[in-house]
Protein backbone atom coordinates (compact mmCIF):
# COMPACT_ATOMS: atom_id res chain seq x y z
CA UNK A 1 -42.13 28.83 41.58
CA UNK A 2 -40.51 31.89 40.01
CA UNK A 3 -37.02 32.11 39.19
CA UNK A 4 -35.85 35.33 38.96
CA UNK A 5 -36.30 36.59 35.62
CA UNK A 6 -36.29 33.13 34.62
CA UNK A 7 -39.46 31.90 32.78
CA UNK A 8 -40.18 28.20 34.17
CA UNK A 9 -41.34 25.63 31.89
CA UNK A 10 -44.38 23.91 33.81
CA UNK A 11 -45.35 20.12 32.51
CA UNK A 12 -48.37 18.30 34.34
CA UNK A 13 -46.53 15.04 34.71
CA UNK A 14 -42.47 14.93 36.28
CA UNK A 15 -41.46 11.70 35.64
CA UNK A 16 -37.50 13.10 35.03
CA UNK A 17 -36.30 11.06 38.57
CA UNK A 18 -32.50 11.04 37.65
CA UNK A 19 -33.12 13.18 34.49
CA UNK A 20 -31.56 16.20 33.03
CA UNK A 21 -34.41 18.38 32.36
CA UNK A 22 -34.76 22.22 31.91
CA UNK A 23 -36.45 24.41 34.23
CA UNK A 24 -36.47 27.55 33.22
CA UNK A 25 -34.72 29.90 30.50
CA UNK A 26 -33.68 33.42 29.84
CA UNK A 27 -30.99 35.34 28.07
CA UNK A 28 -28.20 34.87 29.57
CA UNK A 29 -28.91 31.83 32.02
CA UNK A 30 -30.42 28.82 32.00
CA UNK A 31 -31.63 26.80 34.78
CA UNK A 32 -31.42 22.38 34.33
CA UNK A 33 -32.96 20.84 37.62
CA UNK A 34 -31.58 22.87 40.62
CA UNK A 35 -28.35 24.25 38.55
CA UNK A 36 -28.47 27.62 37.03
CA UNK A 37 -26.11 27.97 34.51
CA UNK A 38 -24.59 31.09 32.83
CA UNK A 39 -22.77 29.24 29.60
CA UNK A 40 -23.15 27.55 26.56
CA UNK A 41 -24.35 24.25 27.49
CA UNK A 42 -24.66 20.61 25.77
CA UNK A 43 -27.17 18.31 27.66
CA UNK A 44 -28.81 15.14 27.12
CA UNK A 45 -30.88 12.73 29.66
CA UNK A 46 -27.78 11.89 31.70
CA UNK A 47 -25.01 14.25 30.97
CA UNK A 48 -24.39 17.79 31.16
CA UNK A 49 -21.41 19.56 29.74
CA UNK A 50 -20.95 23.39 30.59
CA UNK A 51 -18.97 25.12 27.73
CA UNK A 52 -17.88 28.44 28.95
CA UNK A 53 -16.36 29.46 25.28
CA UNK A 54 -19.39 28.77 23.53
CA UNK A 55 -20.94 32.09 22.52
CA UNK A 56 -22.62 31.78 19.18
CA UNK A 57 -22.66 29.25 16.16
CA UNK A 58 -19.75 30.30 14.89
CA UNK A 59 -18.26 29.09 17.68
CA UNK A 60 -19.05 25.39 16.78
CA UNK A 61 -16.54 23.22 15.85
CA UNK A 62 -15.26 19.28 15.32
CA UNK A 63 -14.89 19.03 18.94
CA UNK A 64 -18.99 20.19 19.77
CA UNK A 65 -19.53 17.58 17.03
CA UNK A 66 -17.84 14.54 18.58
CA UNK A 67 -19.48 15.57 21.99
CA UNK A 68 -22.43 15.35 20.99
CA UNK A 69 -21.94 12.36 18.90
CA UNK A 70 -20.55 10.33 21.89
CA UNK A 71 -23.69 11.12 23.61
CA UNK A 72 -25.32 8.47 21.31
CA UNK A 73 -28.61 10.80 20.09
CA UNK A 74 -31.33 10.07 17.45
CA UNK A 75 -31.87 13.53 17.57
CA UNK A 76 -29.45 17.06 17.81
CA UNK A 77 -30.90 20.12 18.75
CA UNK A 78 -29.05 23.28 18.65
CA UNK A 79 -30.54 26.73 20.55
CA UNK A 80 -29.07 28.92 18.66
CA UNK A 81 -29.26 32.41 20.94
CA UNK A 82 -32.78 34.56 21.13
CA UNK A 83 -32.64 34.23 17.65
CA UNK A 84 -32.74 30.97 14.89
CA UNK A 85 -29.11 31.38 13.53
CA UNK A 86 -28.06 28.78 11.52
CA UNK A 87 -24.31 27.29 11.59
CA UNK A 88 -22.12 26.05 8.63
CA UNK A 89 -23.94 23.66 6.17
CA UNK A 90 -21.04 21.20 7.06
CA UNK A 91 -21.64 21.17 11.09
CA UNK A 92 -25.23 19.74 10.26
CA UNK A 93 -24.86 17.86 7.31
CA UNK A 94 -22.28 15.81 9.58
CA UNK A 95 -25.14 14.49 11.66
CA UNK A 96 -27.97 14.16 8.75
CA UNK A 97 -24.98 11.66 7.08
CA UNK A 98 -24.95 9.43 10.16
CA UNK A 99 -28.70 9.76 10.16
CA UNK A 100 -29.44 11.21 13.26
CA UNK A 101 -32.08 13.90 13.17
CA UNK A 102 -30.86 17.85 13.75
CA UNK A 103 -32.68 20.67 14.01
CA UNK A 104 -32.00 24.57 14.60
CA UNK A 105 -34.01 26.82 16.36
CA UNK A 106 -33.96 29.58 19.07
CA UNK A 107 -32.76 28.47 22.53
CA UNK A 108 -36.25 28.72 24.39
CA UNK A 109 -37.89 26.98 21.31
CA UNK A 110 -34.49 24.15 21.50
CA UNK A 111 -35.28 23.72 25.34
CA UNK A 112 -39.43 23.74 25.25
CA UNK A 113 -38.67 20.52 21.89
CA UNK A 114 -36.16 18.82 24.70
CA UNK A 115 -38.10 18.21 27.28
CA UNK A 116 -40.86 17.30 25.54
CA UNK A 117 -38.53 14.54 23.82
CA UNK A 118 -36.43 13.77 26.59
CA UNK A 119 -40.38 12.90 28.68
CA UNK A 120 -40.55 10.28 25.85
CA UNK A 121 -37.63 9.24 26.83
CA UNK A 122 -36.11 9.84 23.11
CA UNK A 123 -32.54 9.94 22.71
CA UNK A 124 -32.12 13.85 22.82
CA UNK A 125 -28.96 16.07 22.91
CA UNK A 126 -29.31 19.62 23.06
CA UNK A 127 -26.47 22.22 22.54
CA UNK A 128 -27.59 25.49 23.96
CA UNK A 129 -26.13 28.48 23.27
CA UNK A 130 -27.19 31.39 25.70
């Protein structure tokens, strides 16, 4: 099933019954199960958190940090946009301290890595930027 403009990810096996996982991206919008959102977005297995104010990586701060820290991951990914931008050294180096894996990348690359790790059922938080 198309959506839109939206490019839907398509995985042989759905075994995400009660699981936040991403159905399709674009610029712009982003579609996790039936909700189509238009916003930065964090998301793990079981929570979503629609950030309207996040725009880019600069717009990271202490507060994205402890979200994402309450969520409890082993691993942080952050979608940067269309294109790999990388924030402060300190925003990361935050999370590499308390040993829990983070990784940059493009937002379709950052959503393609999360389901594949949230399918294992790895601890996976994802901060989208759109």
């Amino acid at each position: 099933q198309e959506f839109g403009y939206l490019k839907p990810m398509r995985f042989t096996q759905d075994a995400s019954s009660g699981i936040n996982v991403i159905r399709g991206y674009a610029p712009g919008e982003i579609r996790i199960n039936e909700q189509s959102i238009r916003d930065g977005v964090i998301v793990s297995a079981t929570d979503l958190l629609v950030d309207p104010s996040l725009r880019s990586v600069a717009d990271l701060s202490v507060a994205h940090h402890a979200r994402l820290l309450s969520l409890d991951p082993e691993i942080i990914l952050i979608g940067s946009g269309m294109r790999q931008r990388f924030p402060e050294p300190e925003f990361g180096a935050r999370f590499l301290s308390a040993r829990i894996g983070f990784e940059v990348m493009d937002t379709g690359a950052a959503c393609r890595t999360y389901n594949v790790l949230v399918s294992e059922r790895r601890r996976v938080a994802a901060l989208l930027i759109l």
